[in-house]
Protein backbone atom coordinates (compact mmCIF):
# COMPACT_ATOMS: atom_id res chain seq x y z
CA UNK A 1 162.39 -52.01 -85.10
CA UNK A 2 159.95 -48.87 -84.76
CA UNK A 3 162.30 -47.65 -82.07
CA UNK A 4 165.76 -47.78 -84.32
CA UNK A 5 163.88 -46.06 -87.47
CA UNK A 6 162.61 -43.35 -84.98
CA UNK A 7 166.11 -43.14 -83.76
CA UNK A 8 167.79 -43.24 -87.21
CA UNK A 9 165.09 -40.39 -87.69
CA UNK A 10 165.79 -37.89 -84.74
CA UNK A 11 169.42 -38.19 -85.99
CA UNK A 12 169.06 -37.18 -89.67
CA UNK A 13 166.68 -34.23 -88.26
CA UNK A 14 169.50 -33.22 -85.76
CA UNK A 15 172.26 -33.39 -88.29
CA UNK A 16 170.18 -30.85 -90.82
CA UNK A 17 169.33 -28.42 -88.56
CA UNK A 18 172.98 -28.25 -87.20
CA UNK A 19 174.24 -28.20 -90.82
CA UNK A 20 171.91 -25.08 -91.66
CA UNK A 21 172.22 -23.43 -88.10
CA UNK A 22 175.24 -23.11 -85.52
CA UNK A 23 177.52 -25.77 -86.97
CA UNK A 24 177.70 -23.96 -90.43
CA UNK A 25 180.91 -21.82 -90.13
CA UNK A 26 179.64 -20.04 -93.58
CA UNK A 27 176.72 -18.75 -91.30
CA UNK A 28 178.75 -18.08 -88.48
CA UNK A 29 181.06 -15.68 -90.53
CA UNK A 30 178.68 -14.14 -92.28
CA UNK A 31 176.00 -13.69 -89.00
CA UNK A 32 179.33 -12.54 -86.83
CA UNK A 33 179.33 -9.08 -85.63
CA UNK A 34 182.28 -6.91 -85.15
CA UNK A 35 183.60 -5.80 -81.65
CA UNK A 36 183.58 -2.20 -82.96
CA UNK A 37 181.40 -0.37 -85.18
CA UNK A 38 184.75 1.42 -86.53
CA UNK A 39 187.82 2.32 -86.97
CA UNK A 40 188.90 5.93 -86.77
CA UNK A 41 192.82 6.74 -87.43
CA UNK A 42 194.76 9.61 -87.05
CA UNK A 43 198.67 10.23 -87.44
CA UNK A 44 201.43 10.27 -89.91
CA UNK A 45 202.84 8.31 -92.57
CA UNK A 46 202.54 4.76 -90.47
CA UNK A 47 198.75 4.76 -91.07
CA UNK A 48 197.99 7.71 -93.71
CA UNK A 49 195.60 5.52 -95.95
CA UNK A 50 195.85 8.32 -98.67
CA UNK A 51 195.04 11.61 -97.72
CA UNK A 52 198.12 13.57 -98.84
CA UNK A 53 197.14 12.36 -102.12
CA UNK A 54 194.82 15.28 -102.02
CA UNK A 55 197.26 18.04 -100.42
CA UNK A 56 199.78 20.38 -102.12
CA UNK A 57 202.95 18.31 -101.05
CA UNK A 58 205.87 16.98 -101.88
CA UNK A 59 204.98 13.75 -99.32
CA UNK A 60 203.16 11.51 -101.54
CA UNK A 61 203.00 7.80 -102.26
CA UNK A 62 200.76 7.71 -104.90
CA UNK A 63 202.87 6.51 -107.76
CA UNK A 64 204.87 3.07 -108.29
CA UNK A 65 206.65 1.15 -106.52
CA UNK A 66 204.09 2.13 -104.08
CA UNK A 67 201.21 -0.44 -103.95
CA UNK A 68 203.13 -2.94 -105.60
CA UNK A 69 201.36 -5.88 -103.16
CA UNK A 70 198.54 -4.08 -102.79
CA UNK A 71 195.19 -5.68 -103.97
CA UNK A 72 195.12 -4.45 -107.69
CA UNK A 73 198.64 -3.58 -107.74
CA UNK A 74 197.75 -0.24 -107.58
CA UNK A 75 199.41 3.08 -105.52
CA UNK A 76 196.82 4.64 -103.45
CA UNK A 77 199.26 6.63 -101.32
CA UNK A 78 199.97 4.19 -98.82
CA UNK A 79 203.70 4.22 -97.94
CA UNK A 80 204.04 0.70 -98.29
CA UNK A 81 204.06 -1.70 -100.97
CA UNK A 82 200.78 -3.04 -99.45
CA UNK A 83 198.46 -2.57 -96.69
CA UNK A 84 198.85 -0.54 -93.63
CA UNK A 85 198.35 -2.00 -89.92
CA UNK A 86 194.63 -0.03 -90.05
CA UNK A 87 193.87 -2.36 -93.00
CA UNK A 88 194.48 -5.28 -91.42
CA UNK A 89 193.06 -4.48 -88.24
CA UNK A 90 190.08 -3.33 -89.79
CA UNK A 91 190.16 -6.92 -91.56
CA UNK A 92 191.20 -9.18 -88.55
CA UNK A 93 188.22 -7.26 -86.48
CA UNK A 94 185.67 -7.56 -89.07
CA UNK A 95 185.43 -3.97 -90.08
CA UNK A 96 185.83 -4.07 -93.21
CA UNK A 97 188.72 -4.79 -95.52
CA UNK A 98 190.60 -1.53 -95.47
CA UNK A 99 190.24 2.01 -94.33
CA UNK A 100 190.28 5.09 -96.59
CA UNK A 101 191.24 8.47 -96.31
CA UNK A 102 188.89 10.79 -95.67
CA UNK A 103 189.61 13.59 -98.46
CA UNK A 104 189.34 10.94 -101.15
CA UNK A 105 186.30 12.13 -103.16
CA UNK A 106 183.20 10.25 -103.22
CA UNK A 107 183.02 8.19 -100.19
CA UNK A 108 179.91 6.11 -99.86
CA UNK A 109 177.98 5.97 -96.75
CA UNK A 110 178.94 2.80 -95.79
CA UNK A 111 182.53 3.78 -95.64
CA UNK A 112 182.13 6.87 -93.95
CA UNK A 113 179.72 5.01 -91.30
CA UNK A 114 183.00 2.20 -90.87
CA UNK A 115 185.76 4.45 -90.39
CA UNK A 116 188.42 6.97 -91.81
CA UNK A 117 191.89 7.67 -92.00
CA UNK A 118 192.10 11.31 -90.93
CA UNK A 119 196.94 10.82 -91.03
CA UNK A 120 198.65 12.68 -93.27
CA UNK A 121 202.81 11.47 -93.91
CA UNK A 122 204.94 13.23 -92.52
CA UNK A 123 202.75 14.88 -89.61
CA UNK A 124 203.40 15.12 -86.06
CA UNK A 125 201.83 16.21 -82.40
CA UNK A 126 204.37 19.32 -82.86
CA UNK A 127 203.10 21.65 -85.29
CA UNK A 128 206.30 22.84 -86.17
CA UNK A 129 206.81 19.72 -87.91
CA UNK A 130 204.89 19.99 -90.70
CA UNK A 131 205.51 23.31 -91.32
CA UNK A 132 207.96 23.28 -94.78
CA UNK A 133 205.98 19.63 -95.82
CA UNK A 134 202.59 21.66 -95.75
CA UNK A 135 200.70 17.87 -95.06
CA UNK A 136 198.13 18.01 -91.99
CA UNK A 137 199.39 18.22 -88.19
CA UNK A 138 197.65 16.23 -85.95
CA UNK A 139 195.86 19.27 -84.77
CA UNK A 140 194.56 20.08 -88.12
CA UNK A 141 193.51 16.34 -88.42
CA UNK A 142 190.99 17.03 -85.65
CA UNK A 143 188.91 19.43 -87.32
CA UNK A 144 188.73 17.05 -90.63
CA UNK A 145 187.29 14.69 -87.56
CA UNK A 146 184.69 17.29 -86.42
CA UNK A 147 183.67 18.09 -90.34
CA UNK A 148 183.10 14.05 -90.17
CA UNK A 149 180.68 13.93 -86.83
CA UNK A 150 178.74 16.10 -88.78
CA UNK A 151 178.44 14.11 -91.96
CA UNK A 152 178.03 11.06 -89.56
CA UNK A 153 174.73 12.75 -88.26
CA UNK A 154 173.47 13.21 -91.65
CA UNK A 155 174.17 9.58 -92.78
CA UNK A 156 172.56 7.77 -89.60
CA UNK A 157 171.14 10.53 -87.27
CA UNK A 158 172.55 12.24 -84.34
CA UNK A 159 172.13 9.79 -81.78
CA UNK A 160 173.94 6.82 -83.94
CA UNK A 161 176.37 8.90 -84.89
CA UNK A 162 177.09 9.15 -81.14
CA UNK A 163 177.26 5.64 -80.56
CA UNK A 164 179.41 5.04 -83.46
CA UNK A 165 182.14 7.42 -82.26
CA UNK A 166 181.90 6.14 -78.85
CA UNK A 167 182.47 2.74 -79.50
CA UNK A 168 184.65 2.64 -82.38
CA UNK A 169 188.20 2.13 -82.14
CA UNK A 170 190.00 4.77 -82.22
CA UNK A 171 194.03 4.72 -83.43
CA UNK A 172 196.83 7.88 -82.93
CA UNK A 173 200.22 6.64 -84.39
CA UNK A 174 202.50 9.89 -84.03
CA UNK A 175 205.91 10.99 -83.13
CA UNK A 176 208.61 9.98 -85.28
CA UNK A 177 208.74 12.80 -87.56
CA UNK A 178 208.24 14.93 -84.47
CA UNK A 179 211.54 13.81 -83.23
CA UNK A 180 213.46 13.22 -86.64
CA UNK A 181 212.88 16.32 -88.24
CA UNK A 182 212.53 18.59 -85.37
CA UNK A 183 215.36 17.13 -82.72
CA UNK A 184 217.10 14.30 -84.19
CA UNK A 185 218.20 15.43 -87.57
CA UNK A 186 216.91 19.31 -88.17
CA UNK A 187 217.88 20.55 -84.51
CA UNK A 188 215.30 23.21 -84.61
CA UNK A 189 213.45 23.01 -81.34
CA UNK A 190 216.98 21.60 -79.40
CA UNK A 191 217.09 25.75 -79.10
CA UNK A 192 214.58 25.55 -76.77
CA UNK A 193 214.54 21.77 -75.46
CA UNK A 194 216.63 19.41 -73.58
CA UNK A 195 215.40 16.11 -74.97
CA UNK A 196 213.56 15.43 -71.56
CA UNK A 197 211.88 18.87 -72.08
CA UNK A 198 210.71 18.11 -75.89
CA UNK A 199 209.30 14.72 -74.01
CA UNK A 200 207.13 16.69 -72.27
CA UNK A 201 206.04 19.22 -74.68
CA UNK A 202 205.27 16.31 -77.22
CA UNK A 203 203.53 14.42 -74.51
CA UNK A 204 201.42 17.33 -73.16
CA UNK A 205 200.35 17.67 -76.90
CA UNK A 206 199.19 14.37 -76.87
CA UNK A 207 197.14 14.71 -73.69
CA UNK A 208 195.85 17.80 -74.55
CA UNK A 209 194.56 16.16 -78.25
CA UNK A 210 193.20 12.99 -76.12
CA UNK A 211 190.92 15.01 -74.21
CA UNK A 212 189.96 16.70 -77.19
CA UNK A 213 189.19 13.70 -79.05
CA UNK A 214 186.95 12.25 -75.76
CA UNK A 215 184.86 15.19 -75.86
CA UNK A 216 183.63 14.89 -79.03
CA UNK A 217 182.65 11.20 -77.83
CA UNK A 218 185.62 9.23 -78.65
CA UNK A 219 186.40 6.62 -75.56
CA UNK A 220 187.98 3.93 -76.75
CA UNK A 221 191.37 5.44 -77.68
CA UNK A 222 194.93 3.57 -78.77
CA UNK A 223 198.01 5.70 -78.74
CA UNK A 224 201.12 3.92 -80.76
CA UNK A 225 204.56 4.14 -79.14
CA UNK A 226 207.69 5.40 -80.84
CA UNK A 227 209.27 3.10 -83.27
CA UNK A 228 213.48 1.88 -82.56
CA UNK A 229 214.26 5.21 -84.60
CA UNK A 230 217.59 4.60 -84.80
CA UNK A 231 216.78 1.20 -86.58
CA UNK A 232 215.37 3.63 -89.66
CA UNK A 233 217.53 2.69 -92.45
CA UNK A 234 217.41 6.99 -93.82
CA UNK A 235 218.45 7.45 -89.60
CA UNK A 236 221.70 4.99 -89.91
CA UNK A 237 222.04 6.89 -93.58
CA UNK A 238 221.99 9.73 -92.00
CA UNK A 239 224.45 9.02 -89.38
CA UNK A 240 226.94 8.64 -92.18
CA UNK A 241 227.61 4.80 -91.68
CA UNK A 242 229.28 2.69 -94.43
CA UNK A 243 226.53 1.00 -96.04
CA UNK A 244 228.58 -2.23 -95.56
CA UNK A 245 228.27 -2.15 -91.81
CA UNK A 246 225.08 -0.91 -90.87
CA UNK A 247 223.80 -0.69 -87.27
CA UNK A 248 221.22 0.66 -85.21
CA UNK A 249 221.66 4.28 -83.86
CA UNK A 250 221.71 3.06 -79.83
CA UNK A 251 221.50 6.95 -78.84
CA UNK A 252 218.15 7.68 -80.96
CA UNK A 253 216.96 3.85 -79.77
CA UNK A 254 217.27 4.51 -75.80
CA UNK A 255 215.61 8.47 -76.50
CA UNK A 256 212.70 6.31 -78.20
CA UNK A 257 212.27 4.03 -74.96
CA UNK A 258 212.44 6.40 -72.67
CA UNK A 259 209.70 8.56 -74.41
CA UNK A 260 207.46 5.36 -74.49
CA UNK A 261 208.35 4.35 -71.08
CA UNK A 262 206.71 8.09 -70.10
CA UNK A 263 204.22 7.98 -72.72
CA UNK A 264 203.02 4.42 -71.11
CA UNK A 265 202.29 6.18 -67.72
CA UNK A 266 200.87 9.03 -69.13
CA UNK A 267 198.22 7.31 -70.73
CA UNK A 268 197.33 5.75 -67.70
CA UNK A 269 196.81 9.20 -65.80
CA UNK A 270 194.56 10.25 -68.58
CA UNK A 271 192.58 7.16 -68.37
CA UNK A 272 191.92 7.81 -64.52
CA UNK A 273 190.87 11.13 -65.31
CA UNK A 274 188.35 10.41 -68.20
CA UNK A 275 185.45 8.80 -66.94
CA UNK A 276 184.16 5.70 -68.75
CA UNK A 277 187.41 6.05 -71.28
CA UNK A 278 190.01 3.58 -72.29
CA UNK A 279 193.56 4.72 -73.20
CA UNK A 280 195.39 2.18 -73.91
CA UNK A 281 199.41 2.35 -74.93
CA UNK A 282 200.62 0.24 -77.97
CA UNK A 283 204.06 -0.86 -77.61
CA UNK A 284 205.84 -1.27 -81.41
CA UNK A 285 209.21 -1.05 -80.20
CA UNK A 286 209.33 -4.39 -79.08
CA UNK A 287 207.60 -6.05 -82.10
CA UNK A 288 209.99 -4.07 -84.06
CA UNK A 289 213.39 -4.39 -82.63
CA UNK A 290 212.70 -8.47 -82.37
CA UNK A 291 212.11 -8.14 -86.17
CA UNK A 292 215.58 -6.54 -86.38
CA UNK A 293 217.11 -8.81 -84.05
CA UNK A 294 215.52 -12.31 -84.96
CA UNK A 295 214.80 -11.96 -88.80
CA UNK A 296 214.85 -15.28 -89.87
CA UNK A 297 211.97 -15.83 -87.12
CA UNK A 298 209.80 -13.57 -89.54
CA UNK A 299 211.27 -14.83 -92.88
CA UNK A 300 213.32 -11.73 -92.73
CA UNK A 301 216.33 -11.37 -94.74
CA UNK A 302 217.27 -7.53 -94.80
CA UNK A 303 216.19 -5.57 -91.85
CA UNK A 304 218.88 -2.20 -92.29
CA UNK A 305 217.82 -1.06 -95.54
CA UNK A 306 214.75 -1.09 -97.70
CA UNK A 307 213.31 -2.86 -100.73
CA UNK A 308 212.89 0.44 -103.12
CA UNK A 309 215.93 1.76 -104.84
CA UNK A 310 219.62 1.15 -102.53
CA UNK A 311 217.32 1.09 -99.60
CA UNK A 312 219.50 4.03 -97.60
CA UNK A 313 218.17 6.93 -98.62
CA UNK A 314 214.51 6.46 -101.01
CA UNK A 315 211.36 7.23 -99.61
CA UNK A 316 208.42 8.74 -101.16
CA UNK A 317 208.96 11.07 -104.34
CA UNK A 318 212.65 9.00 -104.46
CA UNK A 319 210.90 5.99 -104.19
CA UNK A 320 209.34 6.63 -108.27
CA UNK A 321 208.75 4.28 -111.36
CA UNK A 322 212.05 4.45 -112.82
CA UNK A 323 213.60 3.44 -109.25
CA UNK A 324 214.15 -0.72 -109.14
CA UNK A 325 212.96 -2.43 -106.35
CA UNK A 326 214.35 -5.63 -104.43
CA UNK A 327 212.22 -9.19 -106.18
CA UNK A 328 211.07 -10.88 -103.08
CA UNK A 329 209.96 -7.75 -100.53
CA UNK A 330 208.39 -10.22 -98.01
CA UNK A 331 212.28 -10.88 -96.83
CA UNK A 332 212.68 -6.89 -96.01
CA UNK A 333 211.55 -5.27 -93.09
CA UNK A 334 211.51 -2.57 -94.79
CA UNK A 335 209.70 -0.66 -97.92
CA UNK A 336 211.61 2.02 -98.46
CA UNK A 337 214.32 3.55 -95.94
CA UNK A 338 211.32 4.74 -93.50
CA UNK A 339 208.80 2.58 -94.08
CA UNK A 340 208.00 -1.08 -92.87
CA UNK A 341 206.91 -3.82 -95.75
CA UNK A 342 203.29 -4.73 -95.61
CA UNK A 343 204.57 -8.16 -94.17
CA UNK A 344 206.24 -6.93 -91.17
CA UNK A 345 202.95 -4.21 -91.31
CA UNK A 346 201.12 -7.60 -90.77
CA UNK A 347 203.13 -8.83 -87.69
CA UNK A 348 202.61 -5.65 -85.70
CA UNK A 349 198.77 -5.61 -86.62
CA UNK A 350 198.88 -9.01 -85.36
CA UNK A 351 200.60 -7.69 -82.00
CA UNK A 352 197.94 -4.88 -81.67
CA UNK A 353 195.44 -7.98 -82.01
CA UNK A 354 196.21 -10.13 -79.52
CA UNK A 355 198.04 -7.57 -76.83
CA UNK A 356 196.36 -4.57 -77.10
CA UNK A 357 192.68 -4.74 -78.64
CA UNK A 358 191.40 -6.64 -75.76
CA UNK A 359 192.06 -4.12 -73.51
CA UNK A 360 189.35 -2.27 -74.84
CA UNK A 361 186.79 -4.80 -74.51
């Protein structure tokens, strides 16, 4: 009798202390610690958390139907009508719930110390790009970054501030513009390039802003792939097809693999020559073009032309309050006729995840 109360005893102890230790998943959440101390972004419109909000141009997002699923409802210059892929990745790793842009007034500490958007839409690697749009080139994006360091120091000390940027994840989504407004569409540097020869002029811009980036301490380092460009709904509007019989531009596609296909291999040489570094390539084509070619998969019921306006030609100051928007945007792939929907935003975040963000680990 003694030994089944003392029994009955041990249990009831055993059971409490696993309720208020390990076995609570409340405690385990809360107690969990994130795999990187933050998340540092630079590129274009793809990941530009707000920052053109606070730059004399025409590229802006900061007015309805932008926002529309964001928390609050509210535009905050996100081209979207929610959250960007940084957002959720900053979510899924335990970051924190979204990342701002780094000329929005005011940021606290704690945001600062997490991670910034340093993209501006409508930039590129090329500097030519952004040259009538005024917004921030990649290159220009990389002194914001050094103005940051030094605030970082401040905030935590030097030798944090250190650790932070080596260990933080660090995200370049760039390109598109480069080769839409520079090759595809505006032919300006086709005077100078084959489109093998742009290739490497884009890509030696990218190496040369990788190394930059790993000596101011950065080593964990994502670049983003091109996008199927020719799956753009403004690209196929562009092309001058009937809106009735839409279809991906197979020319602009095959120029997007091949520069990823070189872009892959590239990274990998950089890797081998940065010691303790890891570049790793992020393949969106694929997650992409599998939206486009298996909607229903998704929930997808219009992948060739957005949600705002006709969905061939709107995008950001055409994209405005008085311009009506689709009523269930989770079936488009796209926002506007550049821009993916916060769901399909979701799916590729979800890619980076699983495929990508343990290659950093």
């Amino acid at each position: 009798m003694a030994t089944s109360n003392l029994f009955k005893i041990i249990v009831v102890v055993v059971v409490w202390m696993c309720l208020i230790n390990s076995c609570s998943p409340m405690k385990q959440k809360h107690t969990k610690q994130p795999k990187f101390p933050a998340i540092i972004i630079f590129g274009d419109s793809t990941v530009d958390a707000g920052n053109n909000n606070y730059i004399n141009t025409f590229f802006k997002a900061n007015n309805p139907p932008y926002g529309e699923n964001y928390p609050g409802h509210i535009p905050t210059g996100r081209f979207s009508d929610g959250k960007l892929v940084p957002d959720f990745l900053a979510s899924f790793l335990g970051i924190k719930e979204s990342v701002p842009p780094f000329l929005e007034p005011n940021l606290s500490d704690d945001e600062l110390r997490t991670g910034i958007s340093f993209a501006s839409a409508g930039s590129g690697y090329d500097d030519l790009t952004t040259m009538l749009s005024n917004v921030m080139p990649v290159s220009k994006q990389v002194e914001l970054f050094k103005s940051y360091i030094d605030k970082l120091k401040v905030i935590v000390g030097e030798e944090e501030a250190k650790n932070i940027t080596g260990e933080a994840l660090v995200v370049i989504s760039a390109g598109t513009n480069d080769l839409v407004f520079d090759f595809f569409d505006i032919p300006m540097r086709r005077l100078e390039f084959d489109f093998r020869g742009y290739q490497d002029f884009l890509q030696q811009r990218i190496e040369d802003f990788v190394k930059e980036l790993y000596d101011l301490g950065c080593r964990k380092i994502v670049v983003v792939g091109l996008p199927p460009i020719g799956c753009l709904p403004i690209q196929m509007t562009a092309n001058l097809q009937n809106p009735n019989d839409r279809t991906c531009l197979e020319d602009q596609n095959s120029d997007s693999r091949s520069y990823n296909k070189k872009l892959e291999k590239l990274l990998h040489e950089i890797q081998a020559k940065l010691p303790m570094s890891k570049i790793v390539y992020a393949d969106i084509y694929k997650s992409l073009i599998d939206m486009i070619n298996h909607p229903t998969k998704y929930g997808f019921v219009e992948t060739n032309r957005g949600c705002c306006g006709t969905g061939l030609l709107e995008a950001s100051f055409l994209c405005n309050p008085i311009t009506p928007i689709c009523s269930k945007p989770s079936e488009f792939l796209f926002w506007d006729s550049i821009h993916p929907t916060q769901e399909a935003y979701q799916y590729i975040a979800k890619h980076l995840e699983k495929d990508v963000i343990p290659q950093l680990l």
